[in-house]
PDB file of N, CA and C in Angstrom:
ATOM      1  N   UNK A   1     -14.411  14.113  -0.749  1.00  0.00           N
ATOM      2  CA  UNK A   1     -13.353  13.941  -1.731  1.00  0.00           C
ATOM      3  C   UNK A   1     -13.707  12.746  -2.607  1.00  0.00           C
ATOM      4  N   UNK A   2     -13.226  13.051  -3.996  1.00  0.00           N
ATOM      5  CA  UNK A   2     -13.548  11.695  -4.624  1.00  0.00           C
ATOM      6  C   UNK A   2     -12.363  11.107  -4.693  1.00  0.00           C
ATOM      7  N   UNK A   3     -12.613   9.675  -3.751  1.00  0.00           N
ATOM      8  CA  UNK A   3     -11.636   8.664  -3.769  1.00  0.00           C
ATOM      9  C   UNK A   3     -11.744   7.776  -5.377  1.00  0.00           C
ATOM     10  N   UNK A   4     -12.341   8.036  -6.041  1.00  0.00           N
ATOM     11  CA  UNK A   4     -12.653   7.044  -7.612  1.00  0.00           C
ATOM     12  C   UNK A   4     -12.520   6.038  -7.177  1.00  0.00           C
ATOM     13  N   UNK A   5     -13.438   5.225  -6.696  1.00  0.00           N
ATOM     14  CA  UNK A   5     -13.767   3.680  -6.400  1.00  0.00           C
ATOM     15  C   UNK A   5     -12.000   3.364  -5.533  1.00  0.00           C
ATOM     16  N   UNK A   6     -11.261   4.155  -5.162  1.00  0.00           N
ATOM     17  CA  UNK A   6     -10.514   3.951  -4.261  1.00  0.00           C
ATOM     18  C   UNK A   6      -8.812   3.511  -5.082  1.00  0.00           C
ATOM     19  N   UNK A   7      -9.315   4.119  -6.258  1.00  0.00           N
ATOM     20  CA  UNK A   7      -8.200   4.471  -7.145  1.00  0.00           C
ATOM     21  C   UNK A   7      -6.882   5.546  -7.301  1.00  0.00           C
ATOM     22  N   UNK A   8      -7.626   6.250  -6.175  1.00  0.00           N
ATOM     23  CA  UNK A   8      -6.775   7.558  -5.841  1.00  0.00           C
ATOM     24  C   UNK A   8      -5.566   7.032  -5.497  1.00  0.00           C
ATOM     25  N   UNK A   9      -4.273   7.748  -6.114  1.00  0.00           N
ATOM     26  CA  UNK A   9      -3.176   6.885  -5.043  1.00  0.00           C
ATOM     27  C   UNK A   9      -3.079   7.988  -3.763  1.00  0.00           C
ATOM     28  N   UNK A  10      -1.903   7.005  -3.322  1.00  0.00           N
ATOM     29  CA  UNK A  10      -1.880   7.740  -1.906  1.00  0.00           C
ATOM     30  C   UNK A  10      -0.865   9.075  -2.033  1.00  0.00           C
ATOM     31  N   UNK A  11       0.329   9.281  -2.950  1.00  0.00           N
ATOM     32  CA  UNK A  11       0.347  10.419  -2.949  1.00  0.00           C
ATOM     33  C   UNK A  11      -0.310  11.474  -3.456  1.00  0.00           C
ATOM     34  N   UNK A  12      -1.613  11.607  -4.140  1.00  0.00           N
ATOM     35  CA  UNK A  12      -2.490  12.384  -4.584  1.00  0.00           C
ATOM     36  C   UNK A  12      -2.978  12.967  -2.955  1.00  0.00           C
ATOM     37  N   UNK A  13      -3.577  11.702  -2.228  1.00  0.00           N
ATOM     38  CA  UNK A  13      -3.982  11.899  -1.090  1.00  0.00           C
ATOM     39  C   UNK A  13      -3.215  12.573   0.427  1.00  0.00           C
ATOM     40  N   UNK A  14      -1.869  12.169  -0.221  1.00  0.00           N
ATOM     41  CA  UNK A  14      -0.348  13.098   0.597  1.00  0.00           C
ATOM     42  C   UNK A  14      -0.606  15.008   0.564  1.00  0.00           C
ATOM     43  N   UNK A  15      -0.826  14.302  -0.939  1.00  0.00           N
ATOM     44  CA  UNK A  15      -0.376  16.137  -1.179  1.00  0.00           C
ATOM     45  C   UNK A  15      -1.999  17.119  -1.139  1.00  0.00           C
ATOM     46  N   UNK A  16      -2.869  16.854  -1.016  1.00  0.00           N
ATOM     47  CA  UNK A  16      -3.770  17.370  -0.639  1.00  0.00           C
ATOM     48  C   UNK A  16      -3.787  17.943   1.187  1.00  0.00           C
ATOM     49  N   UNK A  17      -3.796  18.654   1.573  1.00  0.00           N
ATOM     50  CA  UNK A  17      -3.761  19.210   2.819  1.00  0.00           C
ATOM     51  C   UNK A  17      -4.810  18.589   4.090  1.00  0.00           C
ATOM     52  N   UNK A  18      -6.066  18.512   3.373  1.00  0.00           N
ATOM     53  CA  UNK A  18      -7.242  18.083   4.400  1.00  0.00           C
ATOM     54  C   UNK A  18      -7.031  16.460   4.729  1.00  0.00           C
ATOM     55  N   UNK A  19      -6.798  15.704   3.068  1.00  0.00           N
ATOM     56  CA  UNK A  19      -6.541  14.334   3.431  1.00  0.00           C
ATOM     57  C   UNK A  19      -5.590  13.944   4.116  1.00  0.00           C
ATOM     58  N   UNK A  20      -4.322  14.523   3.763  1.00  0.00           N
ATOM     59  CA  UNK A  20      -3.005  13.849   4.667  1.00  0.00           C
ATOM     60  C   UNK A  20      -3.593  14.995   6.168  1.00  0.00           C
ATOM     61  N   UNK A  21      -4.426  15.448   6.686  1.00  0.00           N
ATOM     62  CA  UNK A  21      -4.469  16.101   8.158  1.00  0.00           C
ATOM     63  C   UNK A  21      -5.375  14.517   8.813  1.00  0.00           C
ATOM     64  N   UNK A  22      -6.254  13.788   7.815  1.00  0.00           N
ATOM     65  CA  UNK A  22      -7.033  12.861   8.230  1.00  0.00           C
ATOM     66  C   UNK A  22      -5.886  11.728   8.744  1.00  0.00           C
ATOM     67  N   UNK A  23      -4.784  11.270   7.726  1.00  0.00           N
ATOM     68  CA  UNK A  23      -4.257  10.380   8.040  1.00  0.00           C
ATOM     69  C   UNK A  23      -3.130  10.354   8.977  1.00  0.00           C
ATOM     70  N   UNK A  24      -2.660  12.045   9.043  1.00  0.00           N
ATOM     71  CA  UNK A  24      -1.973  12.686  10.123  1.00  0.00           C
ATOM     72  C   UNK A  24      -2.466  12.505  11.702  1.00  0.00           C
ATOM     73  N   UNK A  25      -4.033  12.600  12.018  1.00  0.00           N
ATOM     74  CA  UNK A  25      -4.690  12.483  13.329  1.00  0.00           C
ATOM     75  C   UNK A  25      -4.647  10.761  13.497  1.00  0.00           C
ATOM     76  N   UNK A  26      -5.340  10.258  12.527  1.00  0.00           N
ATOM     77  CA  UNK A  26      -5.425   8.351  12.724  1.00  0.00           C
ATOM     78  C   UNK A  26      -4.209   8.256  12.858  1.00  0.00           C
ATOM     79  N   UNK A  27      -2.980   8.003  12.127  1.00  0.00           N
ATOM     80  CA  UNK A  27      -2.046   7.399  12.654  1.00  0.00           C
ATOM     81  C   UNK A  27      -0.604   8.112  12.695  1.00  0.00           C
ATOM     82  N   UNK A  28      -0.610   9.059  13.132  1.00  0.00           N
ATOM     83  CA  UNK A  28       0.243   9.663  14.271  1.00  0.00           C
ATOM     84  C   UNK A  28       1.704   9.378  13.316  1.00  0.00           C
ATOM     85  N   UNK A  29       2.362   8.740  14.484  1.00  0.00           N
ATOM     86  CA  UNK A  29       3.869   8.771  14.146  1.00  0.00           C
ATOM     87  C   UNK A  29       4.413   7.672  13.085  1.00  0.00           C
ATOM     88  N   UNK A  30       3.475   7.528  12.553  1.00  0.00           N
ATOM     89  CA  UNK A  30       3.413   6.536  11.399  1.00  0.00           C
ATOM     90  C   UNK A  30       3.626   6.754  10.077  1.00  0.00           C
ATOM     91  N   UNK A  31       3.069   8.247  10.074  1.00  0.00           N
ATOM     92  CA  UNK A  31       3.080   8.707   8.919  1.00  0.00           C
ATOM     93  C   UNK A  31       4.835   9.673   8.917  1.00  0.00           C
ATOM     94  N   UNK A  32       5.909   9.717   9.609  1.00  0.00           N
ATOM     95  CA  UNK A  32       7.231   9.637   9.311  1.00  0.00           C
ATOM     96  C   UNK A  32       8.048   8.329   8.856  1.00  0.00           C
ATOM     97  N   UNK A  33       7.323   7.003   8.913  1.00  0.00           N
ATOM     98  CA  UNK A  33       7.845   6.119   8.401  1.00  0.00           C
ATOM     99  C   UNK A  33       8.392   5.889   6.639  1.00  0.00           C
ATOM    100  N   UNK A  34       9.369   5.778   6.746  1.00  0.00           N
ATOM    101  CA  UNK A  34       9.650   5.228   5.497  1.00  0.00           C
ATOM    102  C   UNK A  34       9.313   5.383   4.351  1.00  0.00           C
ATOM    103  N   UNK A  35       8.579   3.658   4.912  1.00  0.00           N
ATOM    104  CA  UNK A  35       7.373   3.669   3.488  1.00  0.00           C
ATOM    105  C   UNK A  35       6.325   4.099   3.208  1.00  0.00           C
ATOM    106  N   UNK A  36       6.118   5.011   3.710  1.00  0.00           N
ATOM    107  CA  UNK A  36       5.376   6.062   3.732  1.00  0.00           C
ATOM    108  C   UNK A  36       5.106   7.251   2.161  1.00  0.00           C
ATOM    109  N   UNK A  37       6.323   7.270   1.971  1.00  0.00           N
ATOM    110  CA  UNK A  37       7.288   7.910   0.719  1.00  0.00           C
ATOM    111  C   UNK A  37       7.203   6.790  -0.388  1.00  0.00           C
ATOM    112  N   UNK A  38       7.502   5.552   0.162  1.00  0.00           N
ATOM    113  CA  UNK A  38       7.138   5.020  -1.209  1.00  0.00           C
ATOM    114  C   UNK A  38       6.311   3.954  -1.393  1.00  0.00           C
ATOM    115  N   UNK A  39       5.584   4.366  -0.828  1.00  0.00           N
ATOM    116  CA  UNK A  39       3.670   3.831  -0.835  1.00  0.00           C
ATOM    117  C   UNK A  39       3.214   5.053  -1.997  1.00  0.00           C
ATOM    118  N   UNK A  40       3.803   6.268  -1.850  1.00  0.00           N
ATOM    119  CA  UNK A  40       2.875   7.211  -2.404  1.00  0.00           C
ATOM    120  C   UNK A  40       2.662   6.938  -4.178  1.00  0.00           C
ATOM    121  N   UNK A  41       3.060   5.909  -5.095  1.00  0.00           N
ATOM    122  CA  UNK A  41       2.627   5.579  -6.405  1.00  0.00           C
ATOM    123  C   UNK A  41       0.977   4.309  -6.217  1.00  0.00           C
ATOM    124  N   UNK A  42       0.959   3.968  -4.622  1.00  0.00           N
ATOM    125  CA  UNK A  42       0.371   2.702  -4.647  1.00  0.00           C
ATOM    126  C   UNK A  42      -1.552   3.311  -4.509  1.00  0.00           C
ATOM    127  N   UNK A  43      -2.524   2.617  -4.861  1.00  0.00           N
ATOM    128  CA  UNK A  43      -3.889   3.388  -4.994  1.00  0.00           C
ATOM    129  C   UNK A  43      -4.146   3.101  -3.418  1.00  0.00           C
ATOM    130  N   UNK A  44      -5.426   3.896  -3.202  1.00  0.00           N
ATOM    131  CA  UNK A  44      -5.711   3.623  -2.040  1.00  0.00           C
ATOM    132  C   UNK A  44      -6.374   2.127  -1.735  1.00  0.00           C
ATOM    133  N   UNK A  45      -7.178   1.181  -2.628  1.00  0.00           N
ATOM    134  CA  UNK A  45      -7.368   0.235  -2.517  1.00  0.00           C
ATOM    135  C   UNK A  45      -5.911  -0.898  -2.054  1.00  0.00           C
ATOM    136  N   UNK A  46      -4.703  -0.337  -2.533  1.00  0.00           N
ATOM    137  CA  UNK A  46      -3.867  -1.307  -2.578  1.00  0.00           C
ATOM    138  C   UNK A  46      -3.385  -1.033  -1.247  1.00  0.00           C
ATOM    139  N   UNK A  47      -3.255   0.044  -0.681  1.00  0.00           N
ATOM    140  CA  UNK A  47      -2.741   0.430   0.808  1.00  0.00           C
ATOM    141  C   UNK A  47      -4.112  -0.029   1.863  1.00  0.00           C
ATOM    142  N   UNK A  48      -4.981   0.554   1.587  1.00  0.00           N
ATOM    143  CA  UNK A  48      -6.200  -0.811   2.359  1.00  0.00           C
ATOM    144  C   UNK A  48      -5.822  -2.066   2.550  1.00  0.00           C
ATOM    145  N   UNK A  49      -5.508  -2.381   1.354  1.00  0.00           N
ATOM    146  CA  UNK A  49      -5.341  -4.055   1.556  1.00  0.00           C
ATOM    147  C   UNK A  49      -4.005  -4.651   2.439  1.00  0.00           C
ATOM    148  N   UNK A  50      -2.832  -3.446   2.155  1.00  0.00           N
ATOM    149  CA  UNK A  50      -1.711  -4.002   2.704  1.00  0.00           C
ATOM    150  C   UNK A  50      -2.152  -3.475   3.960  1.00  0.00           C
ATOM    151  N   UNK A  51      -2.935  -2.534   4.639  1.00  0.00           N
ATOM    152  CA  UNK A  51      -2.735  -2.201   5.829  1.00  0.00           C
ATOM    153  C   UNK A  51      -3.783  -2.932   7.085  1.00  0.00           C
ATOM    154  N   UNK A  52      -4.537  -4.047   6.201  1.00  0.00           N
ATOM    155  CA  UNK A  52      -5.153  -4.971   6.806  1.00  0.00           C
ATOM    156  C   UNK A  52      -4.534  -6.113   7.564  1.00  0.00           C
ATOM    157  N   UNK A  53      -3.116  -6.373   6.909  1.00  0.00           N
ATOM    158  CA  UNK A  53      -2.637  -7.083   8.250  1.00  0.00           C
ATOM    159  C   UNK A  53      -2.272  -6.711   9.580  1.00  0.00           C
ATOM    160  N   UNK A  54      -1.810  -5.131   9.028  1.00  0.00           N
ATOM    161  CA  UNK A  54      -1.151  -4.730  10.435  1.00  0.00           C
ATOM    162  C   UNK A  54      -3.185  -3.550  10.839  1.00  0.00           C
ATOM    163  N   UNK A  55      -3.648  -3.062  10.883  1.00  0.00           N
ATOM    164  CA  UNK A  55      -4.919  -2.482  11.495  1.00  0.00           C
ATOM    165  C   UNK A  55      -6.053  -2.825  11.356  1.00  0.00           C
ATOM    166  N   UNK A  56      -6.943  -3.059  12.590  1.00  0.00           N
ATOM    167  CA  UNK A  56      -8.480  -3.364  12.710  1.00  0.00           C
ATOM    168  C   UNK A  56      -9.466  -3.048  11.548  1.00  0.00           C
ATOM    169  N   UNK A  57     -10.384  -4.048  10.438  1.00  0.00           N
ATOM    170  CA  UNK A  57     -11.348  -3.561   9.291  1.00  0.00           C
ATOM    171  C   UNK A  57     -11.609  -2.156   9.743  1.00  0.00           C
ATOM    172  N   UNK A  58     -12.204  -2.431  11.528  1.00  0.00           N
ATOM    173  CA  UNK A  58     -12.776  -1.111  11.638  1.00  0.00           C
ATOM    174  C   UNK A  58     -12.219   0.208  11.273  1.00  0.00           C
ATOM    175  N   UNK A  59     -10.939   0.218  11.622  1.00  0.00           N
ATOM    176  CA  UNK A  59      -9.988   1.645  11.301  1.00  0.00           C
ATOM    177  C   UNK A  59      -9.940   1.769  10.023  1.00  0.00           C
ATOM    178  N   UNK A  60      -9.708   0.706   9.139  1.00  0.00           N
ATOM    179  CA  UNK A  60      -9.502   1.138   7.760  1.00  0.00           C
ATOM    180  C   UNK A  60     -10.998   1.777   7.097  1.00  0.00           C
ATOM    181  N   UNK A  61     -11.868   0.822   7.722  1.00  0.00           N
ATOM    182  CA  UNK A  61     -13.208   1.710   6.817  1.00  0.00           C
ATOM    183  C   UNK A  61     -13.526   2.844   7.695  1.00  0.00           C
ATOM    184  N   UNK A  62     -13.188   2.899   9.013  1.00  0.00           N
ATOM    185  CA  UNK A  62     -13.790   4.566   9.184  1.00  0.00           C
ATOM    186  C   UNK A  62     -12.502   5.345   8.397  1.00  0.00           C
ATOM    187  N   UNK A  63     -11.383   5.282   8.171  1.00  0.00           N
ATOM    188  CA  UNK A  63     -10.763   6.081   7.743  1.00  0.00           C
ATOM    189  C   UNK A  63     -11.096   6.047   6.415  1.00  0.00           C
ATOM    190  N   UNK A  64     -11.491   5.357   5.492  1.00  0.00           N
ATOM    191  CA  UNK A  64     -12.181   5.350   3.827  1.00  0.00           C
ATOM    192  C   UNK A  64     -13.145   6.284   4.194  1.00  0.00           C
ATOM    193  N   UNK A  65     -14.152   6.171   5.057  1.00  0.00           N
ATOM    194  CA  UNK A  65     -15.592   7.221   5.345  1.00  0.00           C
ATOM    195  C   UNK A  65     -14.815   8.208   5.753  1.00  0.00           C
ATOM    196  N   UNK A  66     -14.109   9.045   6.190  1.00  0.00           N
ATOM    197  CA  UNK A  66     -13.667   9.976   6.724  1.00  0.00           C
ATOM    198  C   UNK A  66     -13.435  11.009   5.524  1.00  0.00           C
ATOM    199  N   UNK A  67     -12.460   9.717   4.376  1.00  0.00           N
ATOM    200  CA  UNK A  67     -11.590  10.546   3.423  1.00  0.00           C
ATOM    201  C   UNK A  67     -12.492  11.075   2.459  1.00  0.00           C
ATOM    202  N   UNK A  68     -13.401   9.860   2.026  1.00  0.00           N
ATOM    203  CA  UNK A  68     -14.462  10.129   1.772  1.00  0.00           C
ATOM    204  C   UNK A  68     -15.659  11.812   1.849  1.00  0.00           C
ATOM    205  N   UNK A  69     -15.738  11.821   2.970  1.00  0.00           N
ATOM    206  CA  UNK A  69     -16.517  12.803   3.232  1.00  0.00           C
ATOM    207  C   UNK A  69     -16.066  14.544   2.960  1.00  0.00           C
ATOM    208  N   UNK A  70     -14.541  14.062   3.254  1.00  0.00           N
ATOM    209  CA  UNK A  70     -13.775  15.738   3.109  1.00  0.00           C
ATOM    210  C   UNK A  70     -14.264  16.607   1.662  1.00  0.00           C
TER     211      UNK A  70
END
């Protein structure tokens, strides 16, 4: 998938089927949260960054390579 230097927002990445199944398996019951819904105007660089306080570099870049690859 082309993430465009990680410009994609995240509801582009919602509404695509394969990507939200990627972020559906990584983080589970997470993805009924909230802000979840209104994250979806924010790019994927900007949800990387916010999701670095709360998850391991490692998770965030295998999940960039993952989304990546679809």
């Amino acid at each position: 998938m082309d993430l465009r230097n990680q410009t994609i927002t995240v509801g582009e990445l919602l509404d695509d089927p394969k990507s939200r199944a990627v972020f559906q398996r990584r983080f589970g019951k997470l993805m009924k949260h909230p802000m979840v819904g209104a994250a979806r105007s924010l790019t994927l660089r900007q949800l990387a960054e916010m999701a670095a306080v709360y998850l391991p570099q490692k998770t965030i870049q295998d999940t960039l390579r993952e989304l990546s690859q679809i």
